[in-house]
N, C-alpha and C. Protein backbone atom coordinates (compact mmCIF):
# COMPACT_ATOMS: atom_id res chain seq x y z
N UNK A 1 -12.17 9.80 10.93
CA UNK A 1 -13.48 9.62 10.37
C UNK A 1 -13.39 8.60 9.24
N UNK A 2 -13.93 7.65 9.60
CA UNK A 2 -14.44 6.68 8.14
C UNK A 2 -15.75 6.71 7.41
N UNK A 3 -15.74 6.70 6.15
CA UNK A 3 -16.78 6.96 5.43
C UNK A 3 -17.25 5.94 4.62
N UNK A 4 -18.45 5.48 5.04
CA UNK A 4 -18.99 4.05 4.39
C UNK A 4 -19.38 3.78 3.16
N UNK A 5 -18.91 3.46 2.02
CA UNK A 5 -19.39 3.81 1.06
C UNK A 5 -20.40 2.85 0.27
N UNK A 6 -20.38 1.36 0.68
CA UNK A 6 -21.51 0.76 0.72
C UNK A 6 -21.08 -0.34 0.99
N UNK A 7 -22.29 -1.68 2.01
CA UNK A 7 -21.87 -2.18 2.68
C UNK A 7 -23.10 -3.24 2.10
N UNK A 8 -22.40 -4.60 1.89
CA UNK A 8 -23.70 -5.84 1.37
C UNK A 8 -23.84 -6.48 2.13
N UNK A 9 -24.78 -6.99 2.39
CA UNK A 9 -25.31 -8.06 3.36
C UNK A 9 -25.27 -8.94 2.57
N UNK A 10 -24.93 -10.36 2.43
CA UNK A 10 -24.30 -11.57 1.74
C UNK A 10 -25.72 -12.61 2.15
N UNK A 11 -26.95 -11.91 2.38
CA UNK A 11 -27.81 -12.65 2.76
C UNK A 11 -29.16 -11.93 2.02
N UNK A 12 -28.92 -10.82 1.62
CA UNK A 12 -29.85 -9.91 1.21
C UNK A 12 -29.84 -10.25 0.28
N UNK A 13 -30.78 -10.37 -1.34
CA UNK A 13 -30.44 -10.02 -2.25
C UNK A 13 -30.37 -8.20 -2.88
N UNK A 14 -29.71 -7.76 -2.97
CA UNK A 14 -29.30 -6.17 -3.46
C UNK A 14 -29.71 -5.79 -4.67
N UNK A 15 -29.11 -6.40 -5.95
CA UNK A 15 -29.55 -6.34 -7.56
C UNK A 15 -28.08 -5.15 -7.71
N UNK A 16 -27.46 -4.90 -6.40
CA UNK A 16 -25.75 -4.78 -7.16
C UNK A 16 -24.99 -5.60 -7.56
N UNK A 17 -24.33 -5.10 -8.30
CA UNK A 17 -22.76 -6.70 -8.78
C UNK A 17 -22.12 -6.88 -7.63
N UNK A 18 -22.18 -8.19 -7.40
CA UNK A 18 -21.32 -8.87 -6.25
C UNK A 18 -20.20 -8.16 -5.89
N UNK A 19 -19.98 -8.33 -4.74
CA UNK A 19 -18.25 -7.56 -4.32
C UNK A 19 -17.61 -8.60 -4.77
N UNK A 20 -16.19 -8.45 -4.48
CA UNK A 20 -14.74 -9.12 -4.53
C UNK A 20 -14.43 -9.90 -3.36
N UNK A 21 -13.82 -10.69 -3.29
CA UNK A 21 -14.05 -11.64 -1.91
C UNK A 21 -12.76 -11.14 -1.32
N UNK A 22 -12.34 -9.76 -1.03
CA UNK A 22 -11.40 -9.03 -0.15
C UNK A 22 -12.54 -8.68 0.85
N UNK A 23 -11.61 -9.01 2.13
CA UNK A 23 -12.10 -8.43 3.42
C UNK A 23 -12.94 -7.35 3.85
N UNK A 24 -12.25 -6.10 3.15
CA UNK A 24 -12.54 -4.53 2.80
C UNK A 24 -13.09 -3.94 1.79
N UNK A 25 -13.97 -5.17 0.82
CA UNK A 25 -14.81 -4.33 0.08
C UNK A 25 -15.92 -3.58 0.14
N UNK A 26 -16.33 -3.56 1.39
CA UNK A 26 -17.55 -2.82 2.07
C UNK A 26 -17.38 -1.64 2.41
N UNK A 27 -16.11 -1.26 1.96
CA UNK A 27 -15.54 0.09 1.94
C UNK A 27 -15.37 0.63 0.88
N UNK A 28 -14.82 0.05 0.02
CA UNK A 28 -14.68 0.69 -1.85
C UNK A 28 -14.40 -0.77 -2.27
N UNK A 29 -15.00 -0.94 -3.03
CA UNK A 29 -14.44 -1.78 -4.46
C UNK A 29 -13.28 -1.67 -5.08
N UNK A 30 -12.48 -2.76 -5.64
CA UNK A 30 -11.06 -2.40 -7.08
C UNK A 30 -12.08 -2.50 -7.98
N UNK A 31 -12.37 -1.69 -8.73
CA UNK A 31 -13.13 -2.06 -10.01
C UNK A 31 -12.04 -2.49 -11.07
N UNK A 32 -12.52 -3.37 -11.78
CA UNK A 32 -11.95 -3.89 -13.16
C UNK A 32 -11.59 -2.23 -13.72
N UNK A 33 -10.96 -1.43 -14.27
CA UNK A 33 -11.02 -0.11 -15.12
C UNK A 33 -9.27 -0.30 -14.35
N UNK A 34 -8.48 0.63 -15.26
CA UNK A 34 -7.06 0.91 -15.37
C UNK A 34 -7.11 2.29 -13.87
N UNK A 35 -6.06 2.00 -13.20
CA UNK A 35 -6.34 2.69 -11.87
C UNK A 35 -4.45 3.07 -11.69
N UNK A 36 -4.21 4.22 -11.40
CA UNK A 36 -2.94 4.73 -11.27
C UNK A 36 -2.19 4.04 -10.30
N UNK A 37 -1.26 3.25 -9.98
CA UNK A 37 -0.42 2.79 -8.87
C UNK A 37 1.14 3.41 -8.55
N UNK A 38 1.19 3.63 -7.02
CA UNK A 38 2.15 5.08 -7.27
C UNK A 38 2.39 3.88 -5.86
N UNK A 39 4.04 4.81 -5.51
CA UNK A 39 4.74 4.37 -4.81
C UNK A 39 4.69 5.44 -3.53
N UNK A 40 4.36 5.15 -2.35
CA UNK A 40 3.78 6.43 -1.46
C UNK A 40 4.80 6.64 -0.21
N UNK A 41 5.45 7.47 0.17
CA UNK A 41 6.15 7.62 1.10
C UNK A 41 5.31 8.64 1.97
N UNK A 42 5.19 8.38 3.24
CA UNK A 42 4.41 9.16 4.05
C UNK A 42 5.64 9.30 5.20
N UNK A 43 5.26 10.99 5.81
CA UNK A 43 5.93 11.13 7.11
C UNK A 43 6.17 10.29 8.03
N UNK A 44 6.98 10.48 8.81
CA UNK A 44 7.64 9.43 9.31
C UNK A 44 6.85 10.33 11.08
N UNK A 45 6.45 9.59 11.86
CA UNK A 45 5.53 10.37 13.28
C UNK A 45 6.88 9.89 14.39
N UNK A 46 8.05 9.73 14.29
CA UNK A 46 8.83 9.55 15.24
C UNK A 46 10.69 10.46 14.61
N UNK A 47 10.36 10.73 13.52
CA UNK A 47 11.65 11.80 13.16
C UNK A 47 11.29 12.65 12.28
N UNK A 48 12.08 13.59 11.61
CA UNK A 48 11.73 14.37 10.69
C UNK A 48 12.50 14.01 9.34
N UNK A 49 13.49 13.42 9.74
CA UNK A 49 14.58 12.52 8.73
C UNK A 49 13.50 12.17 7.53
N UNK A 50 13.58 12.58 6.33
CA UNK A 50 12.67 11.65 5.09
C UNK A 50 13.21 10.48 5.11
N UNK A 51 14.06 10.13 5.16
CA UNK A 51 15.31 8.94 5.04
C UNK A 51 14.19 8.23 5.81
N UNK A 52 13.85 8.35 6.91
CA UNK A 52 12.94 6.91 8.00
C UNK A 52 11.65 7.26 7.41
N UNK A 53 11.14 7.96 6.42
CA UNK A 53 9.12 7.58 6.00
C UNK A 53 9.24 6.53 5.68
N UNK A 54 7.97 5.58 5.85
CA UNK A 54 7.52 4.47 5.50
C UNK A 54 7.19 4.62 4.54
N UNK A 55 7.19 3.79 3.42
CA UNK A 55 6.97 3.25 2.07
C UNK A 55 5.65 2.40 1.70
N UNK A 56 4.81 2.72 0.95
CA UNK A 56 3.84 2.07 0.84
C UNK A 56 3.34 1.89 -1.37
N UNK A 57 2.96 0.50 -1.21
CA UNK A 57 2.33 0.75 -2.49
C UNK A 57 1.07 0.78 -2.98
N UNK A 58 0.31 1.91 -3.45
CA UNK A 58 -1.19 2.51 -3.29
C UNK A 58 -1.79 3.21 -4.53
N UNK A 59 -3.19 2.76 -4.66
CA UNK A 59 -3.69 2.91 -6.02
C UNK A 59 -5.44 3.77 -5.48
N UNK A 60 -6.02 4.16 -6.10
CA UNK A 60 -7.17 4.75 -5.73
C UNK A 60 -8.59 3.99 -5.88
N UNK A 61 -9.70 3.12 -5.15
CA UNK A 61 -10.20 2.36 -5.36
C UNK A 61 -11.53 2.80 -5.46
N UNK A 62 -12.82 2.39 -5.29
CA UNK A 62 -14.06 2.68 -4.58
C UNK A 62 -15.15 3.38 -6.16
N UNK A 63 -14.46 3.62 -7.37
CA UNK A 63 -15.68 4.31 -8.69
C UNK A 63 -14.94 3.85 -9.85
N UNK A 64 -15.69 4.36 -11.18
CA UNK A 64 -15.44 4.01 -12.19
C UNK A 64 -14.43 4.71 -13.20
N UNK A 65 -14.25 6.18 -12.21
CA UNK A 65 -13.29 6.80 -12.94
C UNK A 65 -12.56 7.41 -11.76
N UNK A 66 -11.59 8.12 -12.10
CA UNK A 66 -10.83 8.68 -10.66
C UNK A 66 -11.73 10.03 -10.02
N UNK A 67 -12.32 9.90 -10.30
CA UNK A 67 -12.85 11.81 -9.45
C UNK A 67 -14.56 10.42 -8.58
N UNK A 68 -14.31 9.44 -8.77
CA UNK A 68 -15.30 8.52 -8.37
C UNK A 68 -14.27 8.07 -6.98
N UNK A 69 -13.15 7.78 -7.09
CA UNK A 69 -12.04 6.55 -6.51
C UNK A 69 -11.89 7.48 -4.94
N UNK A 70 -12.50 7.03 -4.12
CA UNK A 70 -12.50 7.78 -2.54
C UNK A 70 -11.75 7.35 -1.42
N UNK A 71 -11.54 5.92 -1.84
CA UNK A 71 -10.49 5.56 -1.03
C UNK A 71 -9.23 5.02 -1.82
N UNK A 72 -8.08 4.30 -1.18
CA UNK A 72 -7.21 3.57 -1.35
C UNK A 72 -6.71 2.60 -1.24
N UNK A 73 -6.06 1.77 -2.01
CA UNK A 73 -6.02 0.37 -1.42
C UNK A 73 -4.45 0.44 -1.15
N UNK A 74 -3.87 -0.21 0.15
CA UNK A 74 -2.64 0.11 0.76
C UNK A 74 -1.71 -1.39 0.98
N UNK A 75 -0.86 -1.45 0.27
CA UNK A 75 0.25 -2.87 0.24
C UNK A 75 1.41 -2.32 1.32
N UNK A 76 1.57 -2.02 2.11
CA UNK A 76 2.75 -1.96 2.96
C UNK A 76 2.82 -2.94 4.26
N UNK A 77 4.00 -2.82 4.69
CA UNK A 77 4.71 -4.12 6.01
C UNK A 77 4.60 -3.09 7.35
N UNK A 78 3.79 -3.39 7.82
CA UNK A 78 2.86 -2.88 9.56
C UNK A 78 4.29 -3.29 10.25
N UNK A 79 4.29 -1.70 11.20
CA UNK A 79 5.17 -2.17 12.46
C UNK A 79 4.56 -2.99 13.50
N UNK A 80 5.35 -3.93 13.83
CA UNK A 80 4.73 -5.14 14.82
C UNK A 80 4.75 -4.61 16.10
N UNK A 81 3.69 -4.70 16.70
CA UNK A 81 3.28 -3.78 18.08
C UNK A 81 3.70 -5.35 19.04
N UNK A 82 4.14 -5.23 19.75
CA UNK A 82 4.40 -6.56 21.23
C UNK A 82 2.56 -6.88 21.77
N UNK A 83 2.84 -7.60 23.06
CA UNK A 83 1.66 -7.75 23.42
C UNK A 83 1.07 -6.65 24.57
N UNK A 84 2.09 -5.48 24.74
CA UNK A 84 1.73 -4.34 25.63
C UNK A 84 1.30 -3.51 24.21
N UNK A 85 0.78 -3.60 23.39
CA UNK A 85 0.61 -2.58 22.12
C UNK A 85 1.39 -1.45 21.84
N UNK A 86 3.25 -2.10 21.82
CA UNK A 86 3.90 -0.96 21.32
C UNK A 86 4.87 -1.61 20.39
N UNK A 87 5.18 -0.61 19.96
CA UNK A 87 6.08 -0.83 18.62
C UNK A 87 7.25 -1.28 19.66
N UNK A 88 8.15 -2.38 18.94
CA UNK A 88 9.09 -2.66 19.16
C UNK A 88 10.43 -2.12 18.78
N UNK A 89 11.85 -2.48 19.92
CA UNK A 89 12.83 -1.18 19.24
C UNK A 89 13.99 -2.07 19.14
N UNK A 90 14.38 -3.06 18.03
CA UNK A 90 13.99 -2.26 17.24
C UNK A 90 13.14 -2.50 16.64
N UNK A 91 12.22 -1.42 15.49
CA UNK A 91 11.46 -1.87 15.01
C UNK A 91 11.45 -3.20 13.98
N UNK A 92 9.76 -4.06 13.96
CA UNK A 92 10.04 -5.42 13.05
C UNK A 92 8.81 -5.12 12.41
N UNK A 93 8.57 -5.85 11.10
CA UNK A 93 7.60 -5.55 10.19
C UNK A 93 6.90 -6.16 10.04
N UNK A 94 5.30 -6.64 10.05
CA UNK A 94 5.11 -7.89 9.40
C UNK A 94 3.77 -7.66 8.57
N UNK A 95 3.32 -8.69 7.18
CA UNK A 95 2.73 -7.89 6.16
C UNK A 95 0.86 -8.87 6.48
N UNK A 96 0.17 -8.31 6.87
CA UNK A 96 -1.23 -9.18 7.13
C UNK A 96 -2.28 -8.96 5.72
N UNK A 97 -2.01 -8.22 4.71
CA UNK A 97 -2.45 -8.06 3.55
C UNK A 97 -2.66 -6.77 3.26
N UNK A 98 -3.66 -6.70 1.94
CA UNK A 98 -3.58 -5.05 1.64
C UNK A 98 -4.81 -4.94 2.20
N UNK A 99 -4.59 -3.09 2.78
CA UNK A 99 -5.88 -2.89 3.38
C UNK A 99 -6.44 -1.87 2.35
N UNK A 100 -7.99 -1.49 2.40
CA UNK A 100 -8.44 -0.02 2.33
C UNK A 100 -8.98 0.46 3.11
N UNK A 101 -8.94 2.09 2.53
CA UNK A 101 -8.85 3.03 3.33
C UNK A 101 -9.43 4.12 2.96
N UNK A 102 -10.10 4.98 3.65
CA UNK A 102 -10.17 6.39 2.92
C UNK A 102 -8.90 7.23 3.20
N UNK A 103 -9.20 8.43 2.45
CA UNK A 103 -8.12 9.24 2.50
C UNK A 103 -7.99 10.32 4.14
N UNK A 104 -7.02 9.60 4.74
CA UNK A 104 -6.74 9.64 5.97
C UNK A 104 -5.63 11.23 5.81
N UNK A 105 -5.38 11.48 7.08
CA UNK A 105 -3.65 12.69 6.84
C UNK A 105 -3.10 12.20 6.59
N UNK A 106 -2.69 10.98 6.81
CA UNK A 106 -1.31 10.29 6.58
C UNK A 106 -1.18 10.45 4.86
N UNK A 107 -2.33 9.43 4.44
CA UNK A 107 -3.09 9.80 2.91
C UNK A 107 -2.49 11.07 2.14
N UNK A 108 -3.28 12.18 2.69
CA UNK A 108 -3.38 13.37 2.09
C UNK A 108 -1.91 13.58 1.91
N UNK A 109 -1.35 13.30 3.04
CA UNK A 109 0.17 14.08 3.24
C UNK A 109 1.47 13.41 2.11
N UNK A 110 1.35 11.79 2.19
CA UNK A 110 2.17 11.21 1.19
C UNK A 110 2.59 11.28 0.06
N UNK A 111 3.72 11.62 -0.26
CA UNK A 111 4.31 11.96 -1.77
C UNK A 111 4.07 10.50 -2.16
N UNK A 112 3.49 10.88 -3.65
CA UNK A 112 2.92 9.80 -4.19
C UNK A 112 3.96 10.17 -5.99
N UNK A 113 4.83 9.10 -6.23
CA UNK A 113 5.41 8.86 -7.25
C UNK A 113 5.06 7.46 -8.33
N UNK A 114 4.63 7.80 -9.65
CA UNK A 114 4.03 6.92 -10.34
C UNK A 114 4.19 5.76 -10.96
N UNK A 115 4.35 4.82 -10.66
CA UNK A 115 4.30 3.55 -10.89
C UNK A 115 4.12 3.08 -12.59
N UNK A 116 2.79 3.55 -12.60
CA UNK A 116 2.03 3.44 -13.64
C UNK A 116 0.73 3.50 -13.79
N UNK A 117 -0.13 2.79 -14.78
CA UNK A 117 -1.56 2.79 -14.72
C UNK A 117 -1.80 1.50 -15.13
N UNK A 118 -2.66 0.34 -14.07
CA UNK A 118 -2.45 -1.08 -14.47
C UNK A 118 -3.95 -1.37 -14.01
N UNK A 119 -4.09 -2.02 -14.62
CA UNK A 119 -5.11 -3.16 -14.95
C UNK A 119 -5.55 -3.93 -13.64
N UNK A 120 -7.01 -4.24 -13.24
CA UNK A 120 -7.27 -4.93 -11.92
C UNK A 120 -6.21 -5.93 -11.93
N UNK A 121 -6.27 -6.84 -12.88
CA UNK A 121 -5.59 -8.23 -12.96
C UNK A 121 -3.92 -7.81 -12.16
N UNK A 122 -3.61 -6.46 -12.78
CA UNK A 122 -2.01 -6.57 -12.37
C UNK A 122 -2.15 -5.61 -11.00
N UNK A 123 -3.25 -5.51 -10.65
CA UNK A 123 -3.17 -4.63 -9.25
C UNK A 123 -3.61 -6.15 -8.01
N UNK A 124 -4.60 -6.76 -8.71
CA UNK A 124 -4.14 -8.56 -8.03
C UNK A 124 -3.51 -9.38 -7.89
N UNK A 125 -2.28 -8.89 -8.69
CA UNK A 125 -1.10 -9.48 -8.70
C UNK A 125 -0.36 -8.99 -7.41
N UNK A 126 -0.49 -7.93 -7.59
CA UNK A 126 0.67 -6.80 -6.24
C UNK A 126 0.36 -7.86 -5.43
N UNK A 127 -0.95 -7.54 -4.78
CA UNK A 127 -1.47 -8.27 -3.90
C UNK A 127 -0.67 -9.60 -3.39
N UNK A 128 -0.93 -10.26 -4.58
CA UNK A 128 -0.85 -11.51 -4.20
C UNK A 128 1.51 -12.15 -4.00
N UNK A 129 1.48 -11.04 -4.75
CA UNK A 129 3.46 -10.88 -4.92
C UNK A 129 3.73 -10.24 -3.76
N UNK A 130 3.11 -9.13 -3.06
CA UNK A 130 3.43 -9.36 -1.39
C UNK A 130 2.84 -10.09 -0.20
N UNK A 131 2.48 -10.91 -1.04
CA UNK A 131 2.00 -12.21 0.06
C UNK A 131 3.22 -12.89 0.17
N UNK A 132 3.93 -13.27 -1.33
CA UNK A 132 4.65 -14.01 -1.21
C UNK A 132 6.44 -13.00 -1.10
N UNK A 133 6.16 -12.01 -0.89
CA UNK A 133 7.71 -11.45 -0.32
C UNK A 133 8.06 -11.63 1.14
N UNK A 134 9.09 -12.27 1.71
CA UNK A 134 9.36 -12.36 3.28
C UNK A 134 9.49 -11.15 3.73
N UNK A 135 9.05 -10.97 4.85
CA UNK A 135 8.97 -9.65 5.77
C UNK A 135 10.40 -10.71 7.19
N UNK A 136 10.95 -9.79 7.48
CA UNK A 136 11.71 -10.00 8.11
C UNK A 136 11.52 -11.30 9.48
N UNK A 137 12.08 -12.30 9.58
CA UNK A 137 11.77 -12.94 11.27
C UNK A 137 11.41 -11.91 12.65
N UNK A 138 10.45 -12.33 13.18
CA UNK A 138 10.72 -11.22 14.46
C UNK A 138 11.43 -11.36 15.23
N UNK A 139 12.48 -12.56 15.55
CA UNK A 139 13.80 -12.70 15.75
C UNK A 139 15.25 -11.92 15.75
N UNK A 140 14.55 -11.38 14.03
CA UNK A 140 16.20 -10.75 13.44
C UNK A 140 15.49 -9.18 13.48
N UNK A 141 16.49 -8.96 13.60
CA UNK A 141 16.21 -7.09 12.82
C UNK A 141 17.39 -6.56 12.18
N UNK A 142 16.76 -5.40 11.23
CA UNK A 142 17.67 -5.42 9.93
C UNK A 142 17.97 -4.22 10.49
N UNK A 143 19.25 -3.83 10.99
CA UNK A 143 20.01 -1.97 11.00
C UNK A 143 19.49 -1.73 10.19
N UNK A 144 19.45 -2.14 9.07
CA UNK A 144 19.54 -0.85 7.62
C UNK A 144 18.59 -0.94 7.24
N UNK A 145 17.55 -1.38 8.23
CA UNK A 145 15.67 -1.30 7.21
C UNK A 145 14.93 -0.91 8.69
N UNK A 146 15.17 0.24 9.37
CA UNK A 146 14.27 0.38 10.71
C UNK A 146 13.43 1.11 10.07
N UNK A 147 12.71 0.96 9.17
CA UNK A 147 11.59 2.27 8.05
C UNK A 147 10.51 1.40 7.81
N UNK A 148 11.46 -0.20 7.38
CA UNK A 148 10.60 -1.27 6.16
C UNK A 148 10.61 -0.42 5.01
N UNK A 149 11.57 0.14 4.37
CA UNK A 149 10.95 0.22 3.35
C UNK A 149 12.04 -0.69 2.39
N UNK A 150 13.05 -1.58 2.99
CA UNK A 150 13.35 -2.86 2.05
C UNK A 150 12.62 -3.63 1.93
N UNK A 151 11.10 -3.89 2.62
CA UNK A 151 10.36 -4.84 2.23
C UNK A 151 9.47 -4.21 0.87
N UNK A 152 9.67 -3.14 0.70
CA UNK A 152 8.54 -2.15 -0.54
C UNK A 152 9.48 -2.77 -1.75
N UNK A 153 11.12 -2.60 -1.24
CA UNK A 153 11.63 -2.35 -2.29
C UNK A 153 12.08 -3.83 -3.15
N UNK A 154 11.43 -4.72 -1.97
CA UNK A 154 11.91 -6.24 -2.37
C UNK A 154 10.57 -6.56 -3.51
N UNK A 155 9.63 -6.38 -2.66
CA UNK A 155 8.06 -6.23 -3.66
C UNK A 155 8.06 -5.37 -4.72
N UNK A 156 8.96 -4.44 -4.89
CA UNK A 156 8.97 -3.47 -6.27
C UNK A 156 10.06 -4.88 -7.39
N UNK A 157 10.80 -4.84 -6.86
CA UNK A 157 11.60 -6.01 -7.78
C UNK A 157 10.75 -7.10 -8.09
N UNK A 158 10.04 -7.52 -7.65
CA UNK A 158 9.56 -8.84 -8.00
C UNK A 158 8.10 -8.34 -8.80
N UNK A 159 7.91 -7.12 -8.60
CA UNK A 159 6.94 -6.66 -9.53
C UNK A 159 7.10 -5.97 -10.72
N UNK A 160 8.77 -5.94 -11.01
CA UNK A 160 9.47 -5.82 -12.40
C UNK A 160 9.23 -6.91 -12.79
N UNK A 161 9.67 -8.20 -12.62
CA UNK A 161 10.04 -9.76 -12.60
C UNK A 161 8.80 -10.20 -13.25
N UNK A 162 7.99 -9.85 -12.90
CA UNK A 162 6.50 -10.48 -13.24
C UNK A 162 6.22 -9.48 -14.21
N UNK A 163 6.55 -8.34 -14.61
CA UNK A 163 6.30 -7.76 -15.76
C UNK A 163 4.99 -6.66 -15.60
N UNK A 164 5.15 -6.36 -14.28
CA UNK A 164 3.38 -5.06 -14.16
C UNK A 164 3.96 -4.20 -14.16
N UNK A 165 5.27 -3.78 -13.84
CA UNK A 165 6.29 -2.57 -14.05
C UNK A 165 7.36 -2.60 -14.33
N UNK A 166 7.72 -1.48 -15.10
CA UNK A 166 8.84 -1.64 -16.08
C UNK A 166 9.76 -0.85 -15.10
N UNK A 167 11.16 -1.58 -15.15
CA UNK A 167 12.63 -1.21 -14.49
C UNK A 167 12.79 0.53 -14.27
N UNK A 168 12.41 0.74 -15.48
CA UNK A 168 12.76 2.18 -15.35
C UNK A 168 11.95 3.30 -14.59
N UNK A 169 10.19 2.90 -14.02
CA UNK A 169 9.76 3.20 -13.57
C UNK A 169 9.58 3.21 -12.10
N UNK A 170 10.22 2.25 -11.81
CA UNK A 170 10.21 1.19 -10.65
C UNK A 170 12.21 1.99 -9.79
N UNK A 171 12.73 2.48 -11.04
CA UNK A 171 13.98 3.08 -10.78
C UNK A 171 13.47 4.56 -10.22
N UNK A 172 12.74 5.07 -11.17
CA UNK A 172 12.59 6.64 -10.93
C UNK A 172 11.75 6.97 -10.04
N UNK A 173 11.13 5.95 -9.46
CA UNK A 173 9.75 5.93 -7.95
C UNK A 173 11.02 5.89 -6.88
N UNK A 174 11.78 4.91 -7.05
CA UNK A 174 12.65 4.60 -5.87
C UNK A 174 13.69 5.61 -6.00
N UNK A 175 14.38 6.32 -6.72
CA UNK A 175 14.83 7.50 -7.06
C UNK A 175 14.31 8.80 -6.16
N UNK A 176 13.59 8.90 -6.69
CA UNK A 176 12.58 10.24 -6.04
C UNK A 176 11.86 9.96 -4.79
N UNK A 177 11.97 8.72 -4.12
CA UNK A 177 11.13 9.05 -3.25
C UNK A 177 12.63 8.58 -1.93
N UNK A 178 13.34 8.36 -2.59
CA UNK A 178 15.14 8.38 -1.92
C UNK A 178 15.52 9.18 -1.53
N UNK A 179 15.31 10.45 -2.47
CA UNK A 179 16.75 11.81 -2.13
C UNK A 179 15.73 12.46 -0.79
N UNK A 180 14.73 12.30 -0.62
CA UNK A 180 14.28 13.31 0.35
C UNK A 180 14.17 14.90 0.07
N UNK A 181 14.42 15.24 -1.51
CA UNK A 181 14.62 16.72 -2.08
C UNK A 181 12.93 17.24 -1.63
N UNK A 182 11.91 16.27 -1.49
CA UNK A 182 10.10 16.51 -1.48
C UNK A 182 9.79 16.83 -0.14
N UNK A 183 10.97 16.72 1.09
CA UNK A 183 10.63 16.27 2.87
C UNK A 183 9.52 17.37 2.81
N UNK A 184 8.59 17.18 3.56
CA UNK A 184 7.57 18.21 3.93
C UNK A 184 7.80 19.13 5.07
């Protein structure tokens, strides 16, 4: 179920504040206001291993305060489906931007470890710092990343680097969402 939360016609005049020129703002807004960004590991739908959840980085979008924020906005590296629409084995990653979302199972279910609390400007940054992280060739495949979550963890470094999160936070997300002590 998706839930519409308001949708502009770019031809209408409305007398709302303009959206954001993201794809998916007709779903929730990033509002300018300080918004929690957490590091999200969700079940993995092909093992029970925590070790293989996918890794995602996700903040709460769509109001002005959090009990407002209905959906999510989602930075992670998509398994690349072939042209029969299946995942490939092995699996390859590739990143088409951040999406939103409402709060889906996958959503509900994800251990969510805290990042911090940042500023639109540094949540447009993410954005724009996993544009510029390489996601693997679909050529190569990495043994030791059939999850992707070295592409989270390449985008967590470079989002120390740039200064929206501090080392030690960025340690204790990747820490805790490592040992698998949380598996559901």
């Amino acid at each position: 179920m998706v839930e519409v939360l308001r949708f502009q016609d770019h031809n209408q005049p409305t007398g709302l504040p303009p959206l954001t020129d993201t794809f998916d703002d007709w779903l929730a807004r990033d509002h300018d206001v300080p918004a929690p960004v957490f590091l999200f590991v969700y079940p993995s739908h092909a093992s029970t291993d925590p070790h293989r959840a996918r890794w995602s980085v996700a903040w709460p979008v769509g109001g002005l305060t959090p009990a407002q924020m209905l959906a999510w906005r989602h930075v992670h590296a998509d398994a690349y489906e072939n042209e029969a629409g299946l995942e490939t084995d092995p699996p390859r990653f590739v990143f088409a931007g951040a999406v939103t979302k409402t709060a889906g199972p996958g959503t509900v279910r994800a251990k969510r470890f805290l990042l911090g609390h940042l500023c639109l400007a540094d949540r447009r940054k993410i954005e724009s710092l996993a544009g510029e992280t390489p996601v693997m060739p679909l050529d190569e495949a990495r043994p030791d990343d059939l999850d992707g979550q070295g592409w989270i963890r390449d985008l967590l470094d470079r989002m120390v680097a740039a200064g929206i999160v501090s080392s030690e936070a960025r340690e204790h997300a990747v820490q805790q969402a490592s040992t698998g002590e949380w598996a559901w």
